[in-house]
Each structure stands twice: as C-alpha cells, then as structure tokens.
Protein backbone atom coordinates (compact mmCIF):
# COMPACT_ATOMS: atom_id res chain seq x y z
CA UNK A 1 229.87 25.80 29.47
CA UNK A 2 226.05 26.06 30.73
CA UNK A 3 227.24 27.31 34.15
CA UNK A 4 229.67 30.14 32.17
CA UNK A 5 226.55 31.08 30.12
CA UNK A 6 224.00 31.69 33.15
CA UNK A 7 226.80 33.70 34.72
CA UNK A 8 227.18 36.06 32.20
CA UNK A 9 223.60 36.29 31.09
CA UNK A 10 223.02 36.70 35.12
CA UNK A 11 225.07 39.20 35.27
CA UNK A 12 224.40 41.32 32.36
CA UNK A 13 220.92 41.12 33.30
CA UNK A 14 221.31 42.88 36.25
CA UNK A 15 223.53 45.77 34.79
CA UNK A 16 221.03 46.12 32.09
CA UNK A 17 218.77 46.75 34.77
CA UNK A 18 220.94 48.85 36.82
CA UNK A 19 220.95 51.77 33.57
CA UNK A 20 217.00 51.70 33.98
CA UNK A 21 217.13 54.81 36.24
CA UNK A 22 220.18 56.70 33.94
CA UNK A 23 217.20 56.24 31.19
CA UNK A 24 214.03 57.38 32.40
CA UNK A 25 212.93 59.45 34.94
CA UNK A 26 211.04 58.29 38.06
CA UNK A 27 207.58 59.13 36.33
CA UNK A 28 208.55 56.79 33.24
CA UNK A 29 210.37 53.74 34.68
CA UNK A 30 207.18 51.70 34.24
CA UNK A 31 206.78 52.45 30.36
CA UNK A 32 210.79 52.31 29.45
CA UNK A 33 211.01 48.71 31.25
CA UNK A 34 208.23 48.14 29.43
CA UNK A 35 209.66 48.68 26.26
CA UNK A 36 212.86 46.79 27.40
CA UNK A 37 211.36 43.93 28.05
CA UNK A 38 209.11 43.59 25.32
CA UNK A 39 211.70 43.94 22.76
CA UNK A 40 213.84 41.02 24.61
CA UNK A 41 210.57 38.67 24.26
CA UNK A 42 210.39 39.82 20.57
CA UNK A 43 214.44 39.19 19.92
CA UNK A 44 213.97 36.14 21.46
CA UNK A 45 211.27 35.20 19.38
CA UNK A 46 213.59 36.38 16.45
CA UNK A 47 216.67 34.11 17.52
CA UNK A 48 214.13 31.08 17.64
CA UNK A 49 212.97 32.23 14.02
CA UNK A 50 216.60 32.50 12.52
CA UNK A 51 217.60 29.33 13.89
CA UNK A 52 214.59 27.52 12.47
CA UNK A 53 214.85 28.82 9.25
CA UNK A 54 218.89 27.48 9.55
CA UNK A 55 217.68 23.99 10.33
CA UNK A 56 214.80 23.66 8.15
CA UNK A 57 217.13 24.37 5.25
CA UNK A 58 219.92 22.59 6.60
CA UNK A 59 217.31 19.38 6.38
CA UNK A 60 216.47 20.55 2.90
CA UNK A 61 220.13 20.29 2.11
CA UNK A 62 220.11 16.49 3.19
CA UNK A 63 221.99 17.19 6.35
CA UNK A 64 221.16 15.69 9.89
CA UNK A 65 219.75 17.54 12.71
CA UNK A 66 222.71 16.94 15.14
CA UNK A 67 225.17 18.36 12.68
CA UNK A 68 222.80 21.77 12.40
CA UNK A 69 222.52 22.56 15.57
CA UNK A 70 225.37 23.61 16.78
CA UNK A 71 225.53 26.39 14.29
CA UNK A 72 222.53 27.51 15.39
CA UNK A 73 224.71 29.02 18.71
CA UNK A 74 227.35 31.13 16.07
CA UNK A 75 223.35 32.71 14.97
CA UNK A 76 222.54 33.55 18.52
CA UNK A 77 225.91 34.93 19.23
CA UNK A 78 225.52 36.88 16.15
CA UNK A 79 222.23 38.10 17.10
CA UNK A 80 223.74 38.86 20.58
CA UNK A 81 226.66 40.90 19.10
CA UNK A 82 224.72 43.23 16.60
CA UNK A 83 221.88 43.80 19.34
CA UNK A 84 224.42 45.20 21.71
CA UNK A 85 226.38 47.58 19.23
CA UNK A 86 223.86 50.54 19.85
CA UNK A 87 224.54 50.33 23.55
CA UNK A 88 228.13 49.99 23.33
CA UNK A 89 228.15 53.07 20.60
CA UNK A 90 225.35 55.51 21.80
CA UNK A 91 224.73 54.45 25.71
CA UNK A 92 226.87 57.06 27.53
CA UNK A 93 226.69 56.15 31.05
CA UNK A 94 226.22 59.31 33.86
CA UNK A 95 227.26 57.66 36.56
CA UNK A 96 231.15 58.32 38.30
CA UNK A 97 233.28 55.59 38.68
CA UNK A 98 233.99 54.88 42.33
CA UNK A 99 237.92 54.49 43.49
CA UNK A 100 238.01 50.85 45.28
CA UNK A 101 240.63 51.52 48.03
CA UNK A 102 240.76 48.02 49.09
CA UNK A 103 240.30 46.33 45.68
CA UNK A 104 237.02 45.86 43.68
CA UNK A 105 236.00 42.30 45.12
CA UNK A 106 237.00 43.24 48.63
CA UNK A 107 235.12 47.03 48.07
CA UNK A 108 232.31 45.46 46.60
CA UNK A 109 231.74 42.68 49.70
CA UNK A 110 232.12 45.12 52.29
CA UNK A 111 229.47 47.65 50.69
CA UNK A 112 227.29 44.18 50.36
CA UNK A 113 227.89 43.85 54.16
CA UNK A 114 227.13 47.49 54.82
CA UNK A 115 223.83 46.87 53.42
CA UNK A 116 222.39 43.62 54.88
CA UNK A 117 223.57 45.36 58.17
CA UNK A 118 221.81 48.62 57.58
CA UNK A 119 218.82 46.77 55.96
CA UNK A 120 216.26 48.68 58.11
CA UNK A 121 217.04 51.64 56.14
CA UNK A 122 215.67 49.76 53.22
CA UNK A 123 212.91 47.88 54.59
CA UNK A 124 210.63 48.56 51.65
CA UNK A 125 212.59 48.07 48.98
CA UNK A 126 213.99 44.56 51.33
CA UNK A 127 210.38 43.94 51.69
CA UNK A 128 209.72 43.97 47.99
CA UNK A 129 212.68 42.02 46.94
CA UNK A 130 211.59 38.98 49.50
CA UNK A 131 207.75 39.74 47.62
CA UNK A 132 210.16 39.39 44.27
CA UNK A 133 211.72 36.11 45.49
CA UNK A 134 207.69 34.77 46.10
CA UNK A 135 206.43 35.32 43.07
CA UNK A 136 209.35 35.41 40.80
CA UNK A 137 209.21 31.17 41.77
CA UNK A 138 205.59 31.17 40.78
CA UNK A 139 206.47 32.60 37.50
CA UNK A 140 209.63 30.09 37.33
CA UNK A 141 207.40 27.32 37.84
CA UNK A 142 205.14 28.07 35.11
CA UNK A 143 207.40 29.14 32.61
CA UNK A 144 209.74 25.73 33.32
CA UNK A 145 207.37 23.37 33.58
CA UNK A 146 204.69 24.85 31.09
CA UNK A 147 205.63 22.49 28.32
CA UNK A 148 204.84 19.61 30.45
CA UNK A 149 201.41 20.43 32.19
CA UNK A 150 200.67 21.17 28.67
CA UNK A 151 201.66 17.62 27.97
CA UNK A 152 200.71 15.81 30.37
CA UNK A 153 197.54 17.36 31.74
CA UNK A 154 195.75 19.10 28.63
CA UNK A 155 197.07 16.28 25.91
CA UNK A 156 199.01 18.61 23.35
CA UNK A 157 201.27 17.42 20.85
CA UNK A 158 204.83 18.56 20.58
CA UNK A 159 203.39 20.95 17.73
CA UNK A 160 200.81 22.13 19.55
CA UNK A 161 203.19 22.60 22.50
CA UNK A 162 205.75 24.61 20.61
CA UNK A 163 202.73 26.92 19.00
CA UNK A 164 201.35 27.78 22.17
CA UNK A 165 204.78 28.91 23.70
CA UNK A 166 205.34 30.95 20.30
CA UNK A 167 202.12 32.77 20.73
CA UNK A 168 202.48 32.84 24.63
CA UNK A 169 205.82 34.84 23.79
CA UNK A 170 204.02 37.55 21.67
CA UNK A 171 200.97 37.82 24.68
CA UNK A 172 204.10 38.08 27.09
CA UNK A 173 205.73 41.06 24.83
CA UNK A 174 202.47 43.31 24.71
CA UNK A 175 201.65 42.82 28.16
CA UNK A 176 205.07 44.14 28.87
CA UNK A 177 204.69 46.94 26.38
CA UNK A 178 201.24 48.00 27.39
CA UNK A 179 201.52 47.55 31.21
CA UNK A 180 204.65 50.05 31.64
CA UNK A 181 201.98 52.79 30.65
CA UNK A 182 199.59 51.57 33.33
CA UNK A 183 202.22 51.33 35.81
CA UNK A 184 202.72 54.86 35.48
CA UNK A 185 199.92 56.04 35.70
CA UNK A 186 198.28 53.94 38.66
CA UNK A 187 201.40 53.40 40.83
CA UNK A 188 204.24 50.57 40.93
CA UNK A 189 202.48 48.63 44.07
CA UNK A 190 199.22 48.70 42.40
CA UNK A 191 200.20 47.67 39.35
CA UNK A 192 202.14 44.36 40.55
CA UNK A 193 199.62 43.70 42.58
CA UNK A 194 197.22 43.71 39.76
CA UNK A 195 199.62 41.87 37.98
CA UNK A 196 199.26 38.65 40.92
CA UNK A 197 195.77 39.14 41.04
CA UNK A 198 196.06 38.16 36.95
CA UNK A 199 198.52 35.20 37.88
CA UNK A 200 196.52 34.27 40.66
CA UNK A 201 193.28 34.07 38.18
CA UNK A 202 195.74 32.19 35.62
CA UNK A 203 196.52 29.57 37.92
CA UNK A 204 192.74 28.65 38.15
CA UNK A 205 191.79 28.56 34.68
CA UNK A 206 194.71 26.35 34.26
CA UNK A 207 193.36 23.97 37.16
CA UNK A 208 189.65 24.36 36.06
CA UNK A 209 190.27 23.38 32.53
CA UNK A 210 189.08 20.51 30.34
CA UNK A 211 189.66 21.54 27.08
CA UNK A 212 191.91 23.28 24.86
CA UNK A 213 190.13 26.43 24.79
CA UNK A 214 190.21 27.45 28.50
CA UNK A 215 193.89 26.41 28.73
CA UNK A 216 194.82 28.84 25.94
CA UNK A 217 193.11 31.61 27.48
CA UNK A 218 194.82 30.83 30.60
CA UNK A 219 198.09 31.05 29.00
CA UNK A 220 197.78 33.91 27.41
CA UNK A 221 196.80 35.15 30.49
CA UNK A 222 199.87 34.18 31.77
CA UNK A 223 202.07 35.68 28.76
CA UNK A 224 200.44 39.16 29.30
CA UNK A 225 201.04 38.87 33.54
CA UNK A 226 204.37 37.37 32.84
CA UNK A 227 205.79 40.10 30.74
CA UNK A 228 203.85 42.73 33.00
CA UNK A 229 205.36 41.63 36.33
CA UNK A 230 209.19 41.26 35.25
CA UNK A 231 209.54 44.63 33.77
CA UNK A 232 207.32 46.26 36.72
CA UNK A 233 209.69 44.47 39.40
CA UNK A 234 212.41 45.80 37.83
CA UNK A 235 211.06 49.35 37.71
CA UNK A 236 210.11 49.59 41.49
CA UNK A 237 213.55 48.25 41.84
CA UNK A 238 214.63 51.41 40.09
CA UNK A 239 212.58 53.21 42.08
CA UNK A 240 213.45 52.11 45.56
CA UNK A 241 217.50 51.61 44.88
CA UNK A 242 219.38 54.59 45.99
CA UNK A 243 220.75 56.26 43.12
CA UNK A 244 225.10 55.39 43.74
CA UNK A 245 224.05 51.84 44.42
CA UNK A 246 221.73 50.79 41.76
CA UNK A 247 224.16 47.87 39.90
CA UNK A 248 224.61 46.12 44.07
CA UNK A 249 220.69 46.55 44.25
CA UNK A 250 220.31 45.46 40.83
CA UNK A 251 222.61 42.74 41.37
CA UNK A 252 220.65 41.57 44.81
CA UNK A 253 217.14 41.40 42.85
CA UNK A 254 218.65 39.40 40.12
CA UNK A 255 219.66 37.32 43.02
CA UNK A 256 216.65 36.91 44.69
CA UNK A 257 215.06 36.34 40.63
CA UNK A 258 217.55 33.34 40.26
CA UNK A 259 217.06 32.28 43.86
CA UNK A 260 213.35 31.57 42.62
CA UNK A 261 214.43 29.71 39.86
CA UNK A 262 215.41 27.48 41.99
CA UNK A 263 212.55 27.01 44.19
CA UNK A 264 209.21 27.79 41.74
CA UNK A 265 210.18 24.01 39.77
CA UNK A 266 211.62 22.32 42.83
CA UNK A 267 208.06 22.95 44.54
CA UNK A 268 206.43 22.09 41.33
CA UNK A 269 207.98 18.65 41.27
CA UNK A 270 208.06 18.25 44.86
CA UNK A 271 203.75 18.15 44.90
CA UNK A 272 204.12 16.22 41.85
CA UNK A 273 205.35 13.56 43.35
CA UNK A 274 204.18 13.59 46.64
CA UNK A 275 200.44 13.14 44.68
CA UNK A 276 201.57 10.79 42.37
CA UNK A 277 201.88 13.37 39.01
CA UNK A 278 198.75 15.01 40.02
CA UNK A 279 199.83 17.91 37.55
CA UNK A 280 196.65 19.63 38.39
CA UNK A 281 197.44 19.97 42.36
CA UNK A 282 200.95 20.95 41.26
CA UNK A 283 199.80 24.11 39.23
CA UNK A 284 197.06 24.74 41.92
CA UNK A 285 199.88 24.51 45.09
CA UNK A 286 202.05 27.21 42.87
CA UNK A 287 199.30 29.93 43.24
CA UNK A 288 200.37 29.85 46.60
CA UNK A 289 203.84 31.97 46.08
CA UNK A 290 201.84 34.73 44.38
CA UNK A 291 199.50 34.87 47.69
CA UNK A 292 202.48 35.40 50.04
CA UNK A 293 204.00 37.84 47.10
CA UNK A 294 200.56 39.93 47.49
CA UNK A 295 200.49 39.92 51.11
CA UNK A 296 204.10 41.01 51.25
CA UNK A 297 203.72 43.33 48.55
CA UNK A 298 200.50 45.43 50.62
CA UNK A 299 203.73 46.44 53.15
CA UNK A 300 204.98 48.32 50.82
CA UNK A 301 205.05 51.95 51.27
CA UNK A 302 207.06 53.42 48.13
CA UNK A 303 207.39 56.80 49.01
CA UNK A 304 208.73 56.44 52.49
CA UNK A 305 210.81 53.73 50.15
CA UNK A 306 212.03 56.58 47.61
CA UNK A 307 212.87 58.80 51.03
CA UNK A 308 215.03 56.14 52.41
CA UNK A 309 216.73 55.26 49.33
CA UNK A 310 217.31 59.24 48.24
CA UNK A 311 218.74 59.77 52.18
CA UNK A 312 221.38 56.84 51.79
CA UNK A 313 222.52 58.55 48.48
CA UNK A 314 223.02 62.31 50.76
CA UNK A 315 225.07 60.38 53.38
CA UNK A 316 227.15 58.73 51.41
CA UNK A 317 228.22 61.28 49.39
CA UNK A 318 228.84 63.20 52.75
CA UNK A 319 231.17 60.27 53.59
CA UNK A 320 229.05 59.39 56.88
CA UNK A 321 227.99 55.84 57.53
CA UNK A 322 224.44 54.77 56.77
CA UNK A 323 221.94 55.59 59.52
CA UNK A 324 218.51 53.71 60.17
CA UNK A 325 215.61 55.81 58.89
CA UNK A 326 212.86 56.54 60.90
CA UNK A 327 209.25 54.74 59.30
C-alpha cells in the first residue's frame, strides 16, 4: 500500500508541476509556485488539524487510539478529493495531446532516450537538476530526521517536538508565499542561491546551539528556506523545460527530488554512526550538499537555458531531430 501511495503522490506531483508554465507567464512563475506551495504546507497543516480533532474526540468517546486511526485516512482522502474538484472543473489544459505511434510507454521511453542523448542541448537546465538532486538531499535530511536531532541533541519532549514542526510548517508556508515575489524580481539563480546561503546559515545555528532558543530560530530558518527553495526549483524548472516537454522534464526533476530522498537521510545516518550518534557532526556533514548545490548552481546561465529550451520546442514541431546548441 505505502509503495502505491508514493507512486501516485510522485507522480501527481510532477504533473502538478508540469501546468506551472500553462498558469503563469515566465515573469510570474516565481510568485504562482509560490502560492502553490504555500497553500499545500497550509492543507497539510489542515489534514493534521482534522485528524486531531477526529482522535481527540474519538478518545473523548472512550474509544482506543488504534481503532481511530485508521479513519483518520477516509479524512485525508476526503480532504484530497474536495481539494482537487476546482482543478478537475475549472483547469482547462492548453496543451495538444500528442499521437503515440508506437504506444504511450514505448513513445514515452524513446523521447526519455532522445533526451539523455541530446543532453548538451540542455546543459543548464541538466546542470540545475544535478544542483536539485544536491540540495534537495540536504533538505531531505533535515526534514526526515528533524524530529530526532530535536530529540536527541536539543532534549525536546514529544510535545515540544510536535509544536515545533507545527510552527516550522507555517514559517515553511510564508517563506514560500513571500519568496515567489522575490524570485521575480531578482532572478531564479539568485534567488536559490540565496535560498542555500539561508540553509547553509541554518545548518550552523543548528550545530552552534545550546539551548532552545537558538534551535528555534534555526528552524524557522529552515521552514522559511525550505518552502522558498521547493517552489523556486520548480519554477526554474518551468523556466528551463521546453514548452511540448514540460510533464518528461517535470517528471525527471521529481526524479532527481526523490532520488535525494534517498540519499539526504542515508548520509545523515551514515555519519551518525560512523561517530558514534554524534548528531551534531551529522547536521554539520549535511551542509555539505547545499555547498556542491551552490557551486553547481553559479553554472547556470538561464537565458542561454530559456534559448535552448525555446529552440528544442521550434525543431520539434518542424519534425527535425534535436540538434546540440551552441553555448
């Protein structure tokens, strides 16, 4: 059942993304993922709310936990059912259906193949999704295991625990919200980069503190990056992805997100252990994937990007195979 969910909440993740570009224009991605992801965080937050409120009167009722809790999945289906009726109602999608000649698994494969082969055309935008896979596992790592440094490095209670990620979730929702404006107005590259600088800061404070106060402020600090970098990832995406391609573009940055799922906690536990639950050096070794992401990220060059990606789109709808593009 787990592995059917992540599938399909893979999966629609990525077409989500892929209607970014249908939505806004090219001056606006940054504010309308913005606004995206910030509502997510906040429906999120809502599901969590709802299926409190079901088990705290469930206990009320005299009823165990065990039996409650499965009911709380028939609320977040709900939730999941009436938040999608506006798209399914009012979303009317521009793009044309393309005819799969040899079949829609085989079609899709070979235009997967076409790509890695002609990845030179898209250097930047396969730059930036390697710069996505390095810090995307930074962010994995600290969302996964936050719960536990907070545990087992800073002392906090399950209550305290379960507070801070509440209030962590609002930080992360306005720093999506807010930071789509700035991304707009002071570029994509800047923007993430100012967004690794903040998780770069984040992962010192978290090292350096002592107390509870400079932990909170560190992850708050990380709510606020956290919700900045995802949605301005996925607007650059939208930026660099040629315009007939966006859901296999889509679809290979929510690979290379899931990909760092992977590796963010593995690393985390891997320095763990190797200094004996040193939790500290663990935090402090994952600033280390949002140093390569910045390096990688200053390669960058969006507008030859844009030119690449906006060429593809003109040859393919002239029928002729993708070229290399000159730098």
């Amino acid at each position: 059942m787990s592995l059917i969910r992540n599938f399909f909440f893979g999966t629609g993740e990525n077409l989500i993304a892929a209607f970014l570009p249908e939505l806004a224009k090219s001056r606006a991605m940054g504010r309308v993922s913005g606004w995206g992801w910030s509502l997510g965080y906040l429906g999120g937050l809502l599901s969590l709310g709802l299926c409190l409120v079901w088990l705290s009167q469930a206990k009320a009722a005299g009823r165990s936990t065990a039996e409650a809790v499965p009911e709380t999945m028939l609320i977040t289906a709900a939730l999941f059912a009436v938040a999608s009726l506006p798209t399914f109602l009012f979303l009317r999608e521009r793009a044309a259906p393309q005819a799969a000649v040899d079949g829609i698994c085989r079609t899709a494969w070979s235009r997967l193949a076409s790509t890695l082969q002609h990845a030179r055309q898209f250097r930047d935008l396969s730059r930036f999704l390697v710069c996505t896979l390095f810090y995307q596992a930074g962010i994995a790592a600290v969302i996964t295991l936050a719960a536990i440094y907070a545990q087992e490095a800073m002392h906090f209670t399950t209550h305290d625990t379960l507070v801070l990620i509440l209030v962590v979730n609002l930080t992360a929702a306005c720093g999506a919200f807010g930071f789509g404006y700035v991304q707009d107005r002071i570029g994509h590259v800047r923007a993430i980069a100012l967004t690794l600088c903040g998780w770069m800061l984040m992962i010192v404070l978290a090292w350096l503190a002592e107390g509870a106060t400079l932990f909170w402020v560190a992850a708050n600090l990380a709510g606020l990056c956290m919700g900045a970098s995802q949605s301005a990832g996925r607007a650059m995406v939208g930026f660099l992805a040629p315009p007939s391609r966006l859901a296999e573009f889509f679809g290979l940055w929510g690979f290379a997100v899931k990909l760092a799922s992977i590796f963010g906690p593995l690393t985390y536990g891997l320095v763990t252990w190797l200094s004996g639950g040193n939790h500290r050096q663990a935090i402090l070794f994952t600033g280390v994937y949002f140093a390569v992401g910045l390096v990688l990220l200053s390669g960058v060059n969006m507008a030859r990007g844009r030119r690449s990606a906006l060429r593809s789109d003109r040859a393919g709808r002239r029928g002729a195979a993708p070229t290399a593009a000159a730098g």
